[in-house]
N, C-alpha and C. Protein backbone atom coordinates (compact mmCIF):
# COMPACT_ATOMS: atom_id res chain seq x y z
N UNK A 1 1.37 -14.30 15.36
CA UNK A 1 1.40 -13.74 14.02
C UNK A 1 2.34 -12.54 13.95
N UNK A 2 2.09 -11.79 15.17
CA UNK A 2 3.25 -10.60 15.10
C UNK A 2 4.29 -11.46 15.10
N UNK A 3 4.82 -11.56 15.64
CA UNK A 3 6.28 -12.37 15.60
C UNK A 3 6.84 -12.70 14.47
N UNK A 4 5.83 -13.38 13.62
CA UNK A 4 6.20 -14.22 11.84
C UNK A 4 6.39 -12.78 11.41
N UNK A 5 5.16 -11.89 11.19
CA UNK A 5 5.35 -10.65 10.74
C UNK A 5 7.10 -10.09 10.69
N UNK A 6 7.79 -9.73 11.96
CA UNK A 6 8.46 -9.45 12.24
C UNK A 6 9.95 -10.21 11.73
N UNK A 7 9.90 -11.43 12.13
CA UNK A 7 10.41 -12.17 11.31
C UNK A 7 11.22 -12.17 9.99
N UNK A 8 10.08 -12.09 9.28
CA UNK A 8 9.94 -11.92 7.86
C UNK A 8 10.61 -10.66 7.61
N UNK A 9 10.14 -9.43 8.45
CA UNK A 9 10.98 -8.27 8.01
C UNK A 9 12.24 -8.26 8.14
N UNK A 10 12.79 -9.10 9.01
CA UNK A 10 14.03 -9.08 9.50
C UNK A 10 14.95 -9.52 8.77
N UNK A 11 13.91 -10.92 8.29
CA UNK A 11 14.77 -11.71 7.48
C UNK A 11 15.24 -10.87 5.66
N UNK A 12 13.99 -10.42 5.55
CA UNK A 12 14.02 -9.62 3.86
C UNK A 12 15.16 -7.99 3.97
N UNK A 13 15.37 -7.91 5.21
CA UNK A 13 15.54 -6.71 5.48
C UNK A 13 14.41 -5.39 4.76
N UNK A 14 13.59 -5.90 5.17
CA UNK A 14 12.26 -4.34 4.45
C UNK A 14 12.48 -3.47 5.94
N UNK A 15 11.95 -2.37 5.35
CA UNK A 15 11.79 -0.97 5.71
C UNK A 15 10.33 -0.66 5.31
N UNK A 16 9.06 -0.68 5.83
CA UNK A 16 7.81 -0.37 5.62
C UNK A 16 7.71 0.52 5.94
N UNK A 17 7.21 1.81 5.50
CA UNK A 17 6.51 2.88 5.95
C UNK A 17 5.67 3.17 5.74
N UNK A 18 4.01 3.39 6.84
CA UNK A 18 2.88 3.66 6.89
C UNK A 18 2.33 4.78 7.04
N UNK A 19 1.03 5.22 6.48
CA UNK A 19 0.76 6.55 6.73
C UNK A 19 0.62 6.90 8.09
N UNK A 20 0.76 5.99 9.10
CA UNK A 20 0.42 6.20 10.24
C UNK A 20 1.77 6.59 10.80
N UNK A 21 2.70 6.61 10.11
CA UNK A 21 3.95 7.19 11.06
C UNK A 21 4.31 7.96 11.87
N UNK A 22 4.90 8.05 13.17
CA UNK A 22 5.09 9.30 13.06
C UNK A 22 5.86 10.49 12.51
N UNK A 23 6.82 9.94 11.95
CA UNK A 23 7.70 10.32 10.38
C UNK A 23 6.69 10.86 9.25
N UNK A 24 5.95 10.33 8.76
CA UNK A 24 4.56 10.24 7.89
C UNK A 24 5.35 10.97 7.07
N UNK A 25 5.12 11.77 6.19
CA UNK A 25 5.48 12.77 4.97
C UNK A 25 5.99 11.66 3.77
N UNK A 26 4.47 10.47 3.81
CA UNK A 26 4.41 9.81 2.48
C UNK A 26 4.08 10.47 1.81
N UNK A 27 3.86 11.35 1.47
CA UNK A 27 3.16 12.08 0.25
C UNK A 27 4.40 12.70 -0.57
N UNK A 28 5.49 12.84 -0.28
CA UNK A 28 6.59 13.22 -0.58
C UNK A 28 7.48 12.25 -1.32
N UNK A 29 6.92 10.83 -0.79
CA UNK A 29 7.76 9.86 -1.46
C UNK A 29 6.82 8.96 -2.61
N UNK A 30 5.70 9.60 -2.85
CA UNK A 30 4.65 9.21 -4.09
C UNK A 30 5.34 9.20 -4.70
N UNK A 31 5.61 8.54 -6.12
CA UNK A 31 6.15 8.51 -7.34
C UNK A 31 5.23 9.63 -8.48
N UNK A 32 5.95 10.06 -8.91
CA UNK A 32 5.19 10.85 -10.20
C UNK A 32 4.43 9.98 -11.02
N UNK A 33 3.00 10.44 -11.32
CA UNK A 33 2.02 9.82 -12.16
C UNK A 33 2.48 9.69 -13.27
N UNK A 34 3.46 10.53 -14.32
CA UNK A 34 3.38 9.86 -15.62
C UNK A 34 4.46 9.29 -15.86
N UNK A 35 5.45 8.76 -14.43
CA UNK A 35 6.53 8.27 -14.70
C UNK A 35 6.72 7.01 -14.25
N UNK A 36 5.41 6.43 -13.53
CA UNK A 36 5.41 5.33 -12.71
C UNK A 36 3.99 4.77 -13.34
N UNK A 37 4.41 2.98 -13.82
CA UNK A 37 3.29 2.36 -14.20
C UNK A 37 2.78 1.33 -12.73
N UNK A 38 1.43 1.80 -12.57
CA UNK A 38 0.53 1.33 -11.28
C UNK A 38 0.36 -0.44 -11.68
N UNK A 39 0.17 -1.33 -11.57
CA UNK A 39 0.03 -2.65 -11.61
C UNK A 39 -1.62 -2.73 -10.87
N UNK A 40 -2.58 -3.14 -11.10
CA UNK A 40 -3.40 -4.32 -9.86
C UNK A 40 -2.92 -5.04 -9.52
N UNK A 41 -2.88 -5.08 -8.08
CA UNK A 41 -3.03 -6.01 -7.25
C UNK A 41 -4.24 -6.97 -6.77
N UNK A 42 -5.38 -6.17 -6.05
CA UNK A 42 -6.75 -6.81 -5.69
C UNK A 42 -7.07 -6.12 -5.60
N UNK A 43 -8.76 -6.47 -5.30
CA UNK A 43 -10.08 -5.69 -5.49
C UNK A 43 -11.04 -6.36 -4.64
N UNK A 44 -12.32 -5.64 -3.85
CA UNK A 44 -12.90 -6.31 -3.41
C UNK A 44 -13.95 -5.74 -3.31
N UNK A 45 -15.00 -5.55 -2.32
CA UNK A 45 -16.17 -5.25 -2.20
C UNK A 45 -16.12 -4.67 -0.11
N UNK A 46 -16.19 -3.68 -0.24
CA UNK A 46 -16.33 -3.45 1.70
C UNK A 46 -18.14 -3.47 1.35
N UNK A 47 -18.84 -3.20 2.70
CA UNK A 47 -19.51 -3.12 3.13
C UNK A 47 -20.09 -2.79 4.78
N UNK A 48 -20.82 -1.66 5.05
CA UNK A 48 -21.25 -1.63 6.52
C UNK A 48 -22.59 -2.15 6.84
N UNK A 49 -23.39 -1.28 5.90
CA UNK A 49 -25.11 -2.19 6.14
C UNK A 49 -25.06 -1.97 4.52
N UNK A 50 -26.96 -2.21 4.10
CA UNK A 50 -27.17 -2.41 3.41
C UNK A 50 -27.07 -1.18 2.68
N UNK A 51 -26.82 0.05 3.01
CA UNK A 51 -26.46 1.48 2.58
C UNK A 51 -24.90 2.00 2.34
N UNK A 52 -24.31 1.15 2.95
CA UNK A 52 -22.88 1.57 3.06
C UNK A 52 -21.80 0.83 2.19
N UNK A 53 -21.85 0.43 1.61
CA UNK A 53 -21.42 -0.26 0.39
C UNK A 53 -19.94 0.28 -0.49
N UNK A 54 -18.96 -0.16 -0.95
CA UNK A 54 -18.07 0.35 -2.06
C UNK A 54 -17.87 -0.83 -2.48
N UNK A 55 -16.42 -0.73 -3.18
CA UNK A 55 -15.47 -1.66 -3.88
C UNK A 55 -14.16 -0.57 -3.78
N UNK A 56 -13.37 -1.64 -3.08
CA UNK A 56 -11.60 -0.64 -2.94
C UNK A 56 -10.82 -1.87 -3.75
N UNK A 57 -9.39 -0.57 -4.53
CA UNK A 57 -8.65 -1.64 -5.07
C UNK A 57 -7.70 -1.36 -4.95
N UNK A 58 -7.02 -2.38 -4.65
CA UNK A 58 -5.35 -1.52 -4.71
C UNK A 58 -4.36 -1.98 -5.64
N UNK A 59 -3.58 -0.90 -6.07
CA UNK A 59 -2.36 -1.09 -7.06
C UNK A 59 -0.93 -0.99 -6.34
N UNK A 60 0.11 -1.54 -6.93
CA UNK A 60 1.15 -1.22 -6.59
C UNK A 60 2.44 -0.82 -7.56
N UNK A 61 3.45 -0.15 -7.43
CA UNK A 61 4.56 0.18 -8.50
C UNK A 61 5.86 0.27 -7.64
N UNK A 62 6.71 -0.29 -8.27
CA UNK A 62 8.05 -0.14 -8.01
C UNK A 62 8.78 0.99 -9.33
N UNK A 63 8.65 2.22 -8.28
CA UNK A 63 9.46 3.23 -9.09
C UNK A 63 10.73 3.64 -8.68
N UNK A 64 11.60 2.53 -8.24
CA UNK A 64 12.87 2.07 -7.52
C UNK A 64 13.19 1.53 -7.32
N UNK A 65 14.97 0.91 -7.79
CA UNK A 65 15.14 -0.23 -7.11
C UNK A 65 14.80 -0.64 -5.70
N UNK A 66 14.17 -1.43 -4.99
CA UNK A 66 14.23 -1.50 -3.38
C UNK A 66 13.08 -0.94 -2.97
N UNK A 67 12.10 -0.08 -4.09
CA UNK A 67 10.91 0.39 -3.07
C UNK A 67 9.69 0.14 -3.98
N UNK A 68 8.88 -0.10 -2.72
CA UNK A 68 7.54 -0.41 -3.39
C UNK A 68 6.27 0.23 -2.87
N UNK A 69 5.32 0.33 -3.51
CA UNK A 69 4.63 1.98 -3.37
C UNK A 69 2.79 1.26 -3.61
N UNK A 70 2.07 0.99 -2.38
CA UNK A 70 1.05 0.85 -2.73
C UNK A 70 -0.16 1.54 -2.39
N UNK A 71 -1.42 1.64 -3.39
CA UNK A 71 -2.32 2.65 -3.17
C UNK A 71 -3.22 1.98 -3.38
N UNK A 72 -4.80 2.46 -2.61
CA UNK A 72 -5.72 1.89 -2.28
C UNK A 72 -6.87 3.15 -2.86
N UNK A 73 -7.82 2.40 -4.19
CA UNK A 73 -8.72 3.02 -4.25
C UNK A 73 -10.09 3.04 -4.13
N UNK A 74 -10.73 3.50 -3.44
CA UNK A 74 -12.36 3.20 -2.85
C UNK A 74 -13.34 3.98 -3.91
N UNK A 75 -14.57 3.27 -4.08
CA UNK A 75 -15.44 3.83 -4.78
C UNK A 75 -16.17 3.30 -4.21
């Protein structure tokens, strides 16, 4: 699966960057809230036990040609 993963990036030429970087300083490349329209994507339901419960959803926006910007919200 890594491999296809990889693949695929190669082939699209993407550039992903995760909060886990060690680059990181996504927070810098957020788009401004009243200048960028958020889309849904999906939604779901997590769960740990019968106490631990949410629903996360995530949106995404292209506030650039070439970049795409997605956020994940938990309740």
């Amino acid at each position: 699966m890594t491999a296809e993963c990889q693949a695929i990036l190669e082939a699209c030429k993407l550039n992903i960057k995760l909060e886990t970087n060690e680059e990181a300083g996504l927070e810098a490349l957020r788009p401004a809230a009243a200048s960028t329209q958020w889309e849904f994507a999906a939604s779901g339901i997590w769960y740990e036990d019968i106490y631990h419960t949410g629903h996360i959803a995530y949106y995404i926006a292209n506030p650039a040609p070439r970049c795409w910007c997605m956020e994940a919200c938990e309740r």
